[in-house]
PDB file of N, CA and C in Angstrom:
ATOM      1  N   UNK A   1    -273.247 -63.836 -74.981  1.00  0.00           N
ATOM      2  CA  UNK A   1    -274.546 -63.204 -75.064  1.00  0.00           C
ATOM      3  C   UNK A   1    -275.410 -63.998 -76.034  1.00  0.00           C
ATOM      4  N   UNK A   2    -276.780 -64.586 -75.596  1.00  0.00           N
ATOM      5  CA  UNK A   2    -277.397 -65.475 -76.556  1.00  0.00           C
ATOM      6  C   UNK A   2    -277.077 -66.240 -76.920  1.00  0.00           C
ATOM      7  N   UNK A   3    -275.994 -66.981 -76.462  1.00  0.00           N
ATOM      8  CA  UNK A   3    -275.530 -68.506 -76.954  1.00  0.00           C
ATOM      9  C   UNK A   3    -274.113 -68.348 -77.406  1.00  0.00           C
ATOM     10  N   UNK A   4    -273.749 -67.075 -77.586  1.00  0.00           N
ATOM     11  CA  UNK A   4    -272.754 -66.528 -78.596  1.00  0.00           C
ATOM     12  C   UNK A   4    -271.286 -66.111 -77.792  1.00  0.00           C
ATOM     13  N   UNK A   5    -270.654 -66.232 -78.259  1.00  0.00           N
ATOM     14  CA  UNK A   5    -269.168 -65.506 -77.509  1.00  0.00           C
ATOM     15  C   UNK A   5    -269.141 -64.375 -78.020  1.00  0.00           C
ATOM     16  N   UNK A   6    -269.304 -63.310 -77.208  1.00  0.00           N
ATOM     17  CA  UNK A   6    -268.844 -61.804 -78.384  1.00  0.00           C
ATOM     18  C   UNK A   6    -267.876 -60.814 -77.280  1.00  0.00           C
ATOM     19  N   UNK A   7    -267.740 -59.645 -78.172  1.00  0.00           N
ATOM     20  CA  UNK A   7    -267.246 -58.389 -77.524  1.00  0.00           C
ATOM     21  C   UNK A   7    -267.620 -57.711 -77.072  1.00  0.00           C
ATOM     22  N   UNK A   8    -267.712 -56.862 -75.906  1.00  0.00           N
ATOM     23  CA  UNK A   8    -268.810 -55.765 -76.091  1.00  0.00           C
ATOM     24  C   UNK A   8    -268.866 -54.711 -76.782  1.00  0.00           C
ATOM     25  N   UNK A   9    -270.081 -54.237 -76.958  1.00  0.00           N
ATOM     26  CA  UNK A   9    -270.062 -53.271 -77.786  1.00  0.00           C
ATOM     27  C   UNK A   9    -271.840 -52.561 -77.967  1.00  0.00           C
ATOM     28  N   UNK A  10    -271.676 -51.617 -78.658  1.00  0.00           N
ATOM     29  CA  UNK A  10    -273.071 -51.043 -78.610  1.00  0.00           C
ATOM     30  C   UNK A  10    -273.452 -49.648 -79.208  1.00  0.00           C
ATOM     31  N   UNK A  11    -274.192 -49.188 -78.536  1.00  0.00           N
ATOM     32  CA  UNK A  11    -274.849 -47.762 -79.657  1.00  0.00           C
ATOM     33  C   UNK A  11    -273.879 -46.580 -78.946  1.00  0.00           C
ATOM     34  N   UNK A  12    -274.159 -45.756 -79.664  1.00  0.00           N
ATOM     35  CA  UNK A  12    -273.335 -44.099 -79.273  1.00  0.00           C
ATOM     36  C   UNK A  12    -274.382 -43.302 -78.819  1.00  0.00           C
ATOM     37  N   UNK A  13    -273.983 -42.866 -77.738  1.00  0.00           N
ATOM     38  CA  UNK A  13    -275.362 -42.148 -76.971  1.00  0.00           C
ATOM     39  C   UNK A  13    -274.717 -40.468 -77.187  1.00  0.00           C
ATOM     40  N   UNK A  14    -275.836 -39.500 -77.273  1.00  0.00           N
ATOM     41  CA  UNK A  14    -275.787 -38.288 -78.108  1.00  0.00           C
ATOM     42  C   UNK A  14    -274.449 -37.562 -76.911  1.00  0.00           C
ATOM     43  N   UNK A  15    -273.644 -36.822 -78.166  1.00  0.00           N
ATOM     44  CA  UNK A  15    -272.454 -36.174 -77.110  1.00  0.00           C
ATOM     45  C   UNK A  15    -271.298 -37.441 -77.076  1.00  0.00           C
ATOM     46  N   UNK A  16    -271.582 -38.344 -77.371  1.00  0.00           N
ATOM     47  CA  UNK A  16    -270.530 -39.068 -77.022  1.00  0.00           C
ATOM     48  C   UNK A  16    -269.484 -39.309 -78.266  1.00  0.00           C
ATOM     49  N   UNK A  17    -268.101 -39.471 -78.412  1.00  0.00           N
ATOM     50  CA  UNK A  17    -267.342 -39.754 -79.006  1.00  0.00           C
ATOM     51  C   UNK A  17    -267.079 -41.243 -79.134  1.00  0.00           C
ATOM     52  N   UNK A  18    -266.691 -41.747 -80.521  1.00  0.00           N
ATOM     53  CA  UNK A  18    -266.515 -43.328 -80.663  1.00  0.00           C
ATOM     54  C   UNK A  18    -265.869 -43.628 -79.343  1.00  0.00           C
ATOM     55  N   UNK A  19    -264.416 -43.573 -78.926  1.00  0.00           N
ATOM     56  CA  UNK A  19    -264.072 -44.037 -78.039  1.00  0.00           C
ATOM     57  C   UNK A  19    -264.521 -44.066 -76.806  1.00  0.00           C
ATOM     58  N   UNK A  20    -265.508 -42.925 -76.518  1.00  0.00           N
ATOM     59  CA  UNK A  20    -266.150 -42.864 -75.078  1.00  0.00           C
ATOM     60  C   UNK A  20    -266.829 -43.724 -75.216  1.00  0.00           C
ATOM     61  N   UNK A  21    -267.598 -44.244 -76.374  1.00  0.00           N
ATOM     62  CA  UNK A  21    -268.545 -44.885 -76.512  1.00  0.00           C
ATOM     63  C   UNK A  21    -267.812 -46.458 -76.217  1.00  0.00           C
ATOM     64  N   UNK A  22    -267.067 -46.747 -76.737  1.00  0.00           N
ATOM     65  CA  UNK A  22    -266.529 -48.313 -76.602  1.00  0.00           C
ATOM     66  C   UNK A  22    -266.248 -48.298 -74.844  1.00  0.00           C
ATOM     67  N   UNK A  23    -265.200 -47.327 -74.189  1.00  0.00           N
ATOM     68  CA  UNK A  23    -265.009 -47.405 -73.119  1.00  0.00           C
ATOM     69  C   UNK A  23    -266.301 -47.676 -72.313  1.00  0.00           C
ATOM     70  N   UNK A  24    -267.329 -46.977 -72.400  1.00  0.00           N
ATOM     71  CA  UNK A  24    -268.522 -46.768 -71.320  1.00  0.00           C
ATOM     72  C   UNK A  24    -269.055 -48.235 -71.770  1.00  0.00           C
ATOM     73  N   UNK A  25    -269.235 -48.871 -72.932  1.00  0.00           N
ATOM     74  CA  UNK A  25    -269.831 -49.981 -73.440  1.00  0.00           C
ATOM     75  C   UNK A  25    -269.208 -50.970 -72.550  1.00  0.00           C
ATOM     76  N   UNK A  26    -267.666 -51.270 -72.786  1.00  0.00           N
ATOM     77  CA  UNK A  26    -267.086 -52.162 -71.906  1.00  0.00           C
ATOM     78  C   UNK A  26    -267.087 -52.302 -70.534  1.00  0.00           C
ATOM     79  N   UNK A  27    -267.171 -50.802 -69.645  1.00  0.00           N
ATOM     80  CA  UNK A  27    -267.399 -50.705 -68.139  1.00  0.00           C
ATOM     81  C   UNK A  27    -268.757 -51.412 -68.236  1.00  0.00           C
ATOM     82  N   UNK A  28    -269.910 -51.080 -69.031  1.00  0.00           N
ATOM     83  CA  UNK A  28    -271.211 -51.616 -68.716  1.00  0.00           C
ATOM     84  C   UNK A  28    -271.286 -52.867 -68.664  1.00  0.00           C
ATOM     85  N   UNK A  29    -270.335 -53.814 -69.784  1.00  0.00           N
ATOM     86  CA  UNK A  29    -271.143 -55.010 -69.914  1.00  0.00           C
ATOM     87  C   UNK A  29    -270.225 -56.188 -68.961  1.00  0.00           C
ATOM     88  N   UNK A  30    -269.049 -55.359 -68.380  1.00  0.00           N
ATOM     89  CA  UNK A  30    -267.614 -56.262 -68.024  1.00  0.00           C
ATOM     90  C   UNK A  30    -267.772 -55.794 -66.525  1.00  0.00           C
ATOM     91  N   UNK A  31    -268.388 -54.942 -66.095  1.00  0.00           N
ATOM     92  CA  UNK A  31    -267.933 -54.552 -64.819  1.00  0.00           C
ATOM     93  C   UNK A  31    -267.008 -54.117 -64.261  1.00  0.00           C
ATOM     94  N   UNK A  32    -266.116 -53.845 -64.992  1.00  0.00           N
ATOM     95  CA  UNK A  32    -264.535 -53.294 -65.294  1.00  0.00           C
ATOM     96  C   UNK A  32    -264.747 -51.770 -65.167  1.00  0.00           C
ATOM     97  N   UNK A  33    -264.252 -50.953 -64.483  1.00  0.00           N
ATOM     98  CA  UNK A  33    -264.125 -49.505 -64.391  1.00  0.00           C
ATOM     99  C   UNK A  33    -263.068 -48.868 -64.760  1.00  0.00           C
ATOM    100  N   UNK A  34    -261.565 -48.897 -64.378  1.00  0.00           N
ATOM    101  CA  UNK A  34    -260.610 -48.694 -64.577  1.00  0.00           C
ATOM    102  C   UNK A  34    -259.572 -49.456 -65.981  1.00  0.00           C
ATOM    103  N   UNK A  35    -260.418 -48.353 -67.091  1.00  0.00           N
ATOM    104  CA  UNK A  35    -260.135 -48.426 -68.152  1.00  0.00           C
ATOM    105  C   UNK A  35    -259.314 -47.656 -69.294  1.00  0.00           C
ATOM    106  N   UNK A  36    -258.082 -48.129 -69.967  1.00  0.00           N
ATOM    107  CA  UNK A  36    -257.426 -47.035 -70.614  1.00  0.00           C
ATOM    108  C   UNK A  36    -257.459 -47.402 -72.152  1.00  0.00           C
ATOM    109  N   UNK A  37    -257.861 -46.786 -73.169  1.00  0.00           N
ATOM    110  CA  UNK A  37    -258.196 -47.044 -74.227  1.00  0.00           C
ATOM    111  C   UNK A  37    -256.821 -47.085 -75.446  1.00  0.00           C
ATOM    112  N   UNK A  38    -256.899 -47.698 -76.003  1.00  0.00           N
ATOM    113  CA  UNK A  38    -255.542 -47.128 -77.133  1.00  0.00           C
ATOM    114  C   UNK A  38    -256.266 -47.058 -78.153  1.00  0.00           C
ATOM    115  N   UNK A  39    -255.388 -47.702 -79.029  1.00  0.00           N
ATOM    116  CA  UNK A  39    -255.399 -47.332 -80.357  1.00  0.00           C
ATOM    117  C   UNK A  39    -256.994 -48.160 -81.338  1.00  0.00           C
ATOM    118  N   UNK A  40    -257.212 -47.096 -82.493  1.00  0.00           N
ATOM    119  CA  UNK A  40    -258.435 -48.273 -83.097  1.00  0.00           C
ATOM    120  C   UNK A  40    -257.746 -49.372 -83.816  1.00  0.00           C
ATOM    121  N   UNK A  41    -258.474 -50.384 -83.292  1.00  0.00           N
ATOM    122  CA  UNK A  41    -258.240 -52.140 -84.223  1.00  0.00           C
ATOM    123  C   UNK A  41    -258.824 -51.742 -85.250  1.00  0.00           C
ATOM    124  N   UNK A  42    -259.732 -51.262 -85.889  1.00  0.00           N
ATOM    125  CA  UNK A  42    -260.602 -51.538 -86.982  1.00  0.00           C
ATOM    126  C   UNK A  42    -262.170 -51.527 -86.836  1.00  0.00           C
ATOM    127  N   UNK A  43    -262.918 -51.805 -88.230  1.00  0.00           N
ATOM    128  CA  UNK A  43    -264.077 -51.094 -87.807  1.00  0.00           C
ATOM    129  C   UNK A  43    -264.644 -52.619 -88.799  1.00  0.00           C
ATOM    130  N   UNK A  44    -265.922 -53.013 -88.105  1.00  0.00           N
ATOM    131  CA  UNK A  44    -266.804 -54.291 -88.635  1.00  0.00           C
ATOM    132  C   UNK A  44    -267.995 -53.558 -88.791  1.00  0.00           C
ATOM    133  N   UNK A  45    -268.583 -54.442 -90.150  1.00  0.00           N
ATOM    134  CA  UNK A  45    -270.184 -54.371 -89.940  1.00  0.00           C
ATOM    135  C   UNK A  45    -270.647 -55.727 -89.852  1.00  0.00           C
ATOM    136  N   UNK A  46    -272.172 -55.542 -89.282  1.00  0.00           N
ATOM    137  CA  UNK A  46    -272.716 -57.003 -89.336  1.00  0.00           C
ATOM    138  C   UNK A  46    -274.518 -56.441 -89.953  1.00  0.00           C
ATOM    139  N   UNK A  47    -275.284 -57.090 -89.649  1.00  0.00           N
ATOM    140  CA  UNK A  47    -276.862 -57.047 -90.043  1.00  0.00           C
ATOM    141  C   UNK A  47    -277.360 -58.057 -88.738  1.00  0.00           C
ATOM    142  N   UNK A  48    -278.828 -57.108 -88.490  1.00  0.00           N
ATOM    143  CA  UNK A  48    -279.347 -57.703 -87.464  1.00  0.00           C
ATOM    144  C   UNK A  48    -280.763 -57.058 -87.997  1.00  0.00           C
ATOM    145  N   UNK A  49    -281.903 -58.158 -87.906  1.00  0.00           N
ATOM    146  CA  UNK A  49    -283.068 -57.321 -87.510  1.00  0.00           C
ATOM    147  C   UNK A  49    -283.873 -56.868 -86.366  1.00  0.00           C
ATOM    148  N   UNK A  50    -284.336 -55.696 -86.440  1.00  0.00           N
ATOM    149  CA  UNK A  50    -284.873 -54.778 -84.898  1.00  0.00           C
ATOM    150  C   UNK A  50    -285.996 -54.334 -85.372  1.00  0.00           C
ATOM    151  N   UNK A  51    -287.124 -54.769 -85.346  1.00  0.00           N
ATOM    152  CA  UNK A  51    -288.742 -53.977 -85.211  1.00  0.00           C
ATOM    153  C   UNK A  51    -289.047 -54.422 -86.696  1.00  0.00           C
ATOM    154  N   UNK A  52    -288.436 -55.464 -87.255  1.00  0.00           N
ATOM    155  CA  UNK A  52    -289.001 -55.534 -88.620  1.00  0.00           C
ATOM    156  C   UNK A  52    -288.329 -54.931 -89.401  1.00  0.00           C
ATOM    157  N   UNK A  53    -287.527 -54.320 -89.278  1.00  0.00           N
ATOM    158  CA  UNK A  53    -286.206 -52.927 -89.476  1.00  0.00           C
ATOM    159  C   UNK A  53    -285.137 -53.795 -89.738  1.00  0.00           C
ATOM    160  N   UNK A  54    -284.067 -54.073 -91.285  1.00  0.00           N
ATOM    161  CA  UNK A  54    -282.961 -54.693 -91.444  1.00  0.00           C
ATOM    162  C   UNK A  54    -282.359 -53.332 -90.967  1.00  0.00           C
ATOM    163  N   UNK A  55    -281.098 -53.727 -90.461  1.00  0.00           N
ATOM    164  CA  UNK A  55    -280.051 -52.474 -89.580  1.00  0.00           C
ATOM    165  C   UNK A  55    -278.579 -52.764 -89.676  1.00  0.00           C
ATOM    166  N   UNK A  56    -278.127 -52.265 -90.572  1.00  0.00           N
ATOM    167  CA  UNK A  56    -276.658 -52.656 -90.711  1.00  0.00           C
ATOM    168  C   UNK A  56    -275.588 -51.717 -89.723  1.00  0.00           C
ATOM    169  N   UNK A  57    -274.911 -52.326 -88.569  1.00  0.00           N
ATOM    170  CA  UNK A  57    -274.441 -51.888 -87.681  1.00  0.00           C
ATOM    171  C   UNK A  57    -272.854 -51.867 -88.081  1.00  0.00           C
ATOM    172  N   UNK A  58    -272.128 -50.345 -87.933  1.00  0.00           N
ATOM    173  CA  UNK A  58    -271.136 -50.276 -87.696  1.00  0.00           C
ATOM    174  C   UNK A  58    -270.352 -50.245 -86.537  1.00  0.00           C
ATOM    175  N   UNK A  59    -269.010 -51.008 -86.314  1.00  0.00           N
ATOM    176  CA  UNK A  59    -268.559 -51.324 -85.098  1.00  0.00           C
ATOM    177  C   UNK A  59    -267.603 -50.794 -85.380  1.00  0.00           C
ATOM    178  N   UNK A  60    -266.602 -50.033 -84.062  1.00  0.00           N
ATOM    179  CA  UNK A  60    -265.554 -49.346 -84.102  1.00  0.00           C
ATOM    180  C   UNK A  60    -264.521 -50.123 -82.876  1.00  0.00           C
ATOM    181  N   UNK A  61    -263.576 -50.942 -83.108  1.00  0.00           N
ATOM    182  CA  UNK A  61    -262.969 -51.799 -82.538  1.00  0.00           C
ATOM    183  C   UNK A  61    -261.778 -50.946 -81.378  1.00  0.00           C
ATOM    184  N   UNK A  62    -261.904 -50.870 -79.956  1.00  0.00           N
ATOM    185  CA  UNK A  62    -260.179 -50.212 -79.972  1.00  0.00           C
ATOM    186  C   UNK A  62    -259.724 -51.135 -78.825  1.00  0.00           C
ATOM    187  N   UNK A  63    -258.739 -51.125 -79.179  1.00  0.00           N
ATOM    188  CA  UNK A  63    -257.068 -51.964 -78.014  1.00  0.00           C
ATOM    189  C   UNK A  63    -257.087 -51.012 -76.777  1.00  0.00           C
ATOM    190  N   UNK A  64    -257.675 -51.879 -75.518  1.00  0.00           N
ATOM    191  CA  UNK A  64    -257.934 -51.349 -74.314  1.00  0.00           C
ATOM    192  C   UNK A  64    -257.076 -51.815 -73.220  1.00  0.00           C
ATOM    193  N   UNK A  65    -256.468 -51.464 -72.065  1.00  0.00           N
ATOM    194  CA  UNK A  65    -256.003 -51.685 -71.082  1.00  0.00           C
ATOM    195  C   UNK A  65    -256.895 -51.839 -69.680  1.00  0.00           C
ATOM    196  N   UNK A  66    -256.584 -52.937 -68.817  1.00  0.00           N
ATOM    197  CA  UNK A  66    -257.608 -53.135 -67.820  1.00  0.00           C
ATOM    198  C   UNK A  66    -256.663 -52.463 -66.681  1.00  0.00           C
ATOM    199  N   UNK A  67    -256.940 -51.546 -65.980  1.00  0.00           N
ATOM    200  CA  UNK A  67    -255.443 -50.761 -65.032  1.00  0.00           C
ATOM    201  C   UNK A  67    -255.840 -51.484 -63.771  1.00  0.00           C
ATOM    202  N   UNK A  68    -256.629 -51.910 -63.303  1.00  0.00           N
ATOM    203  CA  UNK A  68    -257.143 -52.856 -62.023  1.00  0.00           C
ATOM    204  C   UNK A  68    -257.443 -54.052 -62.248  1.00  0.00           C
ATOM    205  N   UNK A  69    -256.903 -54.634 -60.954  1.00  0.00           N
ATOM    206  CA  UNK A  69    -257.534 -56.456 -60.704  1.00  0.00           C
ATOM    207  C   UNK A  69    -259.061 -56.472 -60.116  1.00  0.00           C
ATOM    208  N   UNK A  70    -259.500 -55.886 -61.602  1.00  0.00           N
ATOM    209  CA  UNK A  70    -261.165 -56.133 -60.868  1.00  0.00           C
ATOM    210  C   UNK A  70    -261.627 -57.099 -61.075  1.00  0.00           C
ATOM    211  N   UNK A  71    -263.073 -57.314 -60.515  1.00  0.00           N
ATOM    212  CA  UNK A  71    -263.882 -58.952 -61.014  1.00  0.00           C
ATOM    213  C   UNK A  71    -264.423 -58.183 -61.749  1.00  0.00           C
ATOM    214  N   UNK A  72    -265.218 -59.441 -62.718  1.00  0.00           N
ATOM    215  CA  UNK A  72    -265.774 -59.171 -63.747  1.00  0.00           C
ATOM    216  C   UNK A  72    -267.329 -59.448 -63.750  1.00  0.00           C
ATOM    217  N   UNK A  73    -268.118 -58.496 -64.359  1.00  0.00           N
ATOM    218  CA  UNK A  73    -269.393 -58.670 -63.261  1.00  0.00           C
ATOM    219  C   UNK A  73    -270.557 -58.723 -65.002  1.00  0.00           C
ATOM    220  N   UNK A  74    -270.767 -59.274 -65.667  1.00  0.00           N
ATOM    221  CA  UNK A  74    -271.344 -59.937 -66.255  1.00  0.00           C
ATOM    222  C   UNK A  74    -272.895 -59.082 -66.399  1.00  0.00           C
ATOM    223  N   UNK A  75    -273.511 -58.217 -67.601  1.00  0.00           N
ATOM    224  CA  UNK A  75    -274.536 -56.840 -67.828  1.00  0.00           C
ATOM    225  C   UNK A  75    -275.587 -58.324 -67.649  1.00  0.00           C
ATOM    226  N   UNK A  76    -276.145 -58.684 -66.938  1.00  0.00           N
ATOM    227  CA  UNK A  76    -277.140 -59.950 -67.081  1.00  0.00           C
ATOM    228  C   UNK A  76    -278.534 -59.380 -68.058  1.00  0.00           C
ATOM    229  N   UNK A  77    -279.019 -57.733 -67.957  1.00  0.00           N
ATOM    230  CA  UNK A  77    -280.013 -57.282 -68.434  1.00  0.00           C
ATOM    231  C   UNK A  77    -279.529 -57.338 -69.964  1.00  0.00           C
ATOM    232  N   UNK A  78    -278.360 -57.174 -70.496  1.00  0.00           N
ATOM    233  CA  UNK A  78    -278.160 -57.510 -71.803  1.00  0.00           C
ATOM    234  C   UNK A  78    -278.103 -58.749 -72.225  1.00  0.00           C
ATOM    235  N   UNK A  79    -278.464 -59.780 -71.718  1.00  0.00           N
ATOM    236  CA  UNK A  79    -278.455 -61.335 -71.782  1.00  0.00           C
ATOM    237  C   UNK A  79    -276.909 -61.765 -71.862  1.00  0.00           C
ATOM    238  N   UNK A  80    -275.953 -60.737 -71.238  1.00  0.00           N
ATOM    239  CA  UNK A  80    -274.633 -61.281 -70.553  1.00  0.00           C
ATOM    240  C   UNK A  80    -274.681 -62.167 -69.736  1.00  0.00           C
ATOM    241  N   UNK A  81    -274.457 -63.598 -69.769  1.00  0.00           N
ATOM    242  CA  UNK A  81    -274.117 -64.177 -68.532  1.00  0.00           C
ATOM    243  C   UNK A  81    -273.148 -64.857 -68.241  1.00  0.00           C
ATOM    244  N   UNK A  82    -271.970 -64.878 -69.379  1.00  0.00           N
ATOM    245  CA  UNK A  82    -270.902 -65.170 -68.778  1.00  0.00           C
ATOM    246  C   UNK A  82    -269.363 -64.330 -69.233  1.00  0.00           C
ATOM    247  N   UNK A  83    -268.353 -63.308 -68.464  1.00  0.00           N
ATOM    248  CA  UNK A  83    -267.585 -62.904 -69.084  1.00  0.00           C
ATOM    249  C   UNK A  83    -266.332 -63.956 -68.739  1.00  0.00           C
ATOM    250  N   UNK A  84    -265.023 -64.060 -69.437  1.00  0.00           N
ATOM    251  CA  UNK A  84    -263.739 -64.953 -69.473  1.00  0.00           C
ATOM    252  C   UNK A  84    -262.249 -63.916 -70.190  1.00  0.00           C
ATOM    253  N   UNK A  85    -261.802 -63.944 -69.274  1.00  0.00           N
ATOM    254  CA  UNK A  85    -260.304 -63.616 -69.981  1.00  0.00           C
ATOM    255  C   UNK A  85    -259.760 -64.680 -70.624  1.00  0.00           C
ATOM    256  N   UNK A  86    -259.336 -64.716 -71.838  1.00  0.00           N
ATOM    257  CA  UNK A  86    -258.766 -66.052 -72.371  1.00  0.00           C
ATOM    258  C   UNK A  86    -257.514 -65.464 -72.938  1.00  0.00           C
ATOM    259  N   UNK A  87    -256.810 -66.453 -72.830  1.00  0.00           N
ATOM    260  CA  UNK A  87    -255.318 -66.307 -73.975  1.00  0.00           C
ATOM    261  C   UNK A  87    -255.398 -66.124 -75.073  1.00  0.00           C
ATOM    262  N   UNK A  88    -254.609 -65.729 -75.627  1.00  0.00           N
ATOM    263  CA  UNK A  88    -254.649 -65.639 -77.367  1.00  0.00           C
ATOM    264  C   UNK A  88    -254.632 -67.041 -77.989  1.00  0.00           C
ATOM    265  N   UNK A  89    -254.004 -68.080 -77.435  1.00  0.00           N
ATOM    266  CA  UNK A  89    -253.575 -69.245 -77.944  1.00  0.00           C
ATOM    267  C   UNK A  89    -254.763 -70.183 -77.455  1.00  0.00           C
ATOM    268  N   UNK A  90    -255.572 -69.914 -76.826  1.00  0.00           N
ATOM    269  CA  UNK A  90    -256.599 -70.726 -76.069  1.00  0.00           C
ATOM    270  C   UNK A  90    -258.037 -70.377 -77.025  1.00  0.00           C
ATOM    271  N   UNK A  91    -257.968 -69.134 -77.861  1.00  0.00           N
ATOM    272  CA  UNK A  91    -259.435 -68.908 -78.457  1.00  0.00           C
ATOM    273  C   UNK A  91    -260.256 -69.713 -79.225  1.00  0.00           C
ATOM    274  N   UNK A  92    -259.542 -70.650 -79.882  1.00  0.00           N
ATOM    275  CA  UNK A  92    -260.283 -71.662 -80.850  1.00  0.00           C
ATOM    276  C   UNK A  92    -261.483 -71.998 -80.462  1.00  0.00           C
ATOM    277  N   UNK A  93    -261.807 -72.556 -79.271  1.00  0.00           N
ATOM    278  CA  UNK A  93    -263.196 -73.036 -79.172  1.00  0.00           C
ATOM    279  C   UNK A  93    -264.166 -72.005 -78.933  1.00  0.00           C
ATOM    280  N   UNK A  94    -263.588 -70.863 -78.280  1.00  0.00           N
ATOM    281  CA  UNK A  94    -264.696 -69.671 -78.304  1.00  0.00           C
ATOM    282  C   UNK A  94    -265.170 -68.831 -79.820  1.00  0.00           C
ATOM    283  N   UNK A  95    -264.202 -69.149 -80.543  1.00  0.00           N
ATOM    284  CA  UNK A  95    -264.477 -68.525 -81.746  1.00  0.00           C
ATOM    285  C   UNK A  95    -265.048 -69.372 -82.474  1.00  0.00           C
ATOM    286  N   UNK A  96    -265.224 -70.301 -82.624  1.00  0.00           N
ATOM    287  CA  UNK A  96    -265.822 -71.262 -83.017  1.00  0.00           C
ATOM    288  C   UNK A  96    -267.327 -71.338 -82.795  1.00  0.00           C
ATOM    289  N   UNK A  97    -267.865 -70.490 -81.340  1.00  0.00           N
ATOM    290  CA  UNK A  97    -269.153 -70.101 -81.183  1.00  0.00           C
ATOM    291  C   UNK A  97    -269.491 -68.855 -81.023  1.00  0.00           C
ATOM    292  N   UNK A  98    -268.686 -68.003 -82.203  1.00  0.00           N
ATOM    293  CA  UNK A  98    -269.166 -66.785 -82.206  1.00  0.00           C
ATOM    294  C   UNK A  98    -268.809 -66.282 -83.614  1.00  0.00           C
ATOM    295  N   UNK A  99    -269.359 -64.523 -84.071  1.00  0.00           N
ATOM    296  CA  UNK A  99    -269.801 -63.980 -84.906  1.00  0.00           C
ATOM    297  C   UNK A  99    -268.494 -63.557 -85.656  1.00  0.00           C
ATOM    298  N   UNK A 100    -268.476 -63.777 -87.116  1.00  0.00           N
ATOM    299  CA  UNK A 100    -267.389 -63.514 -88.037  1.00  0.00           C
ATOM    300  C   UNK A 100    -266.591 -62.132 -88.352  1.00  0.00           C
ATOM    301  N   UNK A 101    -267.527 -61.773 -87.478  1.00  0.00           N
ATOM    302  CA  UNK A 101    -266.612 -60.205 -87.274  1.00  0.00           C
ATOM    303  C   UNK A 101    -265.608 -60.378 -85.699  1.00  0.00           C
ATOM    304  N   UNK A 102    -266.456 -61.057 -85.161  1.00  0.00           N
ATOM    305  CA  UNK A 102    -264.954 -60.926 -83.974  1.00  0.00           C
ATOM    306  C   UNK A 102    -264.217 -61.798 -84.550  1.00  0.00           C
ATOM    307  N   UNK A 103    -263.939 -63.057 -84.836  1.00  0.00           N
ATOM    308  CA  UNK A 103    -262.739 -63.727 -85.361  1.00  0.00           C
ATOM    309  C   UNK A 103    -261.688 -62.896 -86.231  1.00  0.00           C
ATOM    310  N   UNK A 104    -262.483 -62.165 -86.975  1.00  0.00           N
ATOM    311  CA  UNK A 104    -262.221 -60.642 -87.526  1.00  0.00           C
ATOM    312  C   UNK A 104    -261.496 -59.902 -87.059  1.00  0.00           C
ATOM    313  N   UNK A 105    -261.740 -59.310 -86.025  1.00  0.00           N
ATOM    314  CA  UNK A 105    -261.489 -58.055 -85.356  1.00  0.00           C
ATOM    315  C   UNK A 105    -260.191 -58.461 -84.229  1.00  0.00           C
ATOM    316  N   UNK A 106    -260.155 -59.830 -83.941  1.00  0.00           N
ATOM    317  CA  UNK A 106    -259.024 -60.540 -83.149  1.00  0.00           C
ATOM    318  C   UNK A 106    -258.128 -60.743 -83.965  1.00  0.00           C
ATOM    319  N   UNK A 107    -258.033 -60.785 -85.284  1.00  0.00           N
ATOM    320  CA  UNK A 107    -257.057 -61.391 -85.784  1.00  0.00           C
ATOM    321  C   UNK A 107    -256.326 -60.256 -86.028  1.00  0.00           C
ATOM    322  N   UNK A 108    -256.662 -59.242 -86.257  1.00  0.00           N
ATOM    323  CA  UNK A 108    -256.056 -57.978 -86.401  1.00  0.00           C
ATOM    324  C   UNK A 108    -255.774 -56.976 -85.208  1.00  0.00           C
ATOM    325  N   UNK A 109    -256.107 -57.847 -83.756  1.00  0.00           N
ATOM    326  CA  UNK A 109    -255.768 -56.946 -82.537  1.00  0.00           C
ATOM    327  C   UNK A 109    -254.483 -57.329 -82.673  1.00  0.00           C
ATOM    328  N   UNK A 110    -253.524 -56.139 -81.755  1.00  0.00           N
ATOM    329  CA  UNK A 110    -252.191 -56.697 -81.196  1.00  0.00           C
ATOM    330  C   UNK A 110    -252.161 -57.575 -80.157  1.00  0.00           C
ATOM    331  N   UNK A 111    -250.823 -58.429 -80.728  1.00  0.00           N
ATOM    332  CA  UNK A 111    -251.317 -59.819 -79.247  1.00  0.00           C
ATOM    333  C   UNK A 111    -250.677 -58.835 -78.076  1.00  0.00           C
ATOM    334  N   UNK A 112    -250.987 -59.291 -77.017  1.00  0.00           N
ATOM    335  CA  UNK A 112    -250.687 -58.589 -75.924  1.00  0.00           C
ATOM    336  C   UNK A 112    -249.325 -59.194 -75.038  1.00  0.00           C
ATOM    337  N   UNK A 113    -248.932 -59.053 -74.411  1.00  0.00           N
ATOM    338  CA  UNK A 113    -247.338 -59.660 -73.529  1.00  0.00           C
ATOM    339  C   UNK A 113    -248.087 -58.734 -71.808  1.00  0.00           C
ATOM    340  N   UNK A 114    -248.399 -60.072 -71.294  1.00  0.00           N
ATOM    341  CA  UNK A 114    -248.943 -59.478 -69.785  1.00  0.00           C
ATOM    342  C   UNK A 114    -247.142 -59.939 -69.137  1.00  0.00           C
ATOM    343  N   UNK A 115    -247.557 -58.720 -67.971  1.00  0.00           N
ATOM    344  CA  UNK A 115    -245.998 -58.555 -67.344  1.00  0.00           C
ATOM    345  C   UNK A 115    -246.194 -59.174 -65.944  1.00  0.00           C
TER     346      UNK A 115
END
């Protein structure tokens, strides 16, 4: 998004619970529907400015399961335009162009064992 490698992620819309909120975030920006959530990774902040407005954003990280071989369909209206499954052992160059909270927030996910 913007030049950047990131996660998705985003605001909490009223009624919603953190985790609904990450789940619905990820269906939106991944195209991914069939989603099972686990446990929280951890929680980041970053700073961004919005309207002239400094805004320090809290992020609530959680360890998700993809239950379908779906494609991955890329939120283009959020300036998504490219999503990638990568290995754990393959991330170096993507992290390398992205924000210090995901290098963050990966280092403290569980690695995963696909079956």
């Amino acid at each position: 998004r913007r030049g950047k490698w990131d996660l998705p992620k985003g605001k909490l819309d009223p009624g919603e619970t953190l985790e609904e909120c990450a789940l619905r975030e990820v269906r939106e920006e991944t195209g991914l529907g069939k989603l099972k959530s686990g446990p929280l990774i951890g929680i980041t902040y970053h700073t961004y400015q919005e309207f002239g407005k400094h805004i320090l954003k809290e992020s609530h990280w959680y360890q998700m399961q993809s239950l379908a071989d779906e494609p991955l369909v890329p939120q283009t209206e959020e300036q998504i335009t490219q999503i990638l499954w990568v290995q754990a052992t393959e991330l170096g160059p993507y992290l390398d162009n992205s924000f210090p909270a995901i290098s963050d927030i990966l280092a403290r996910a569980p690695k995963v064992v696909l079956k």
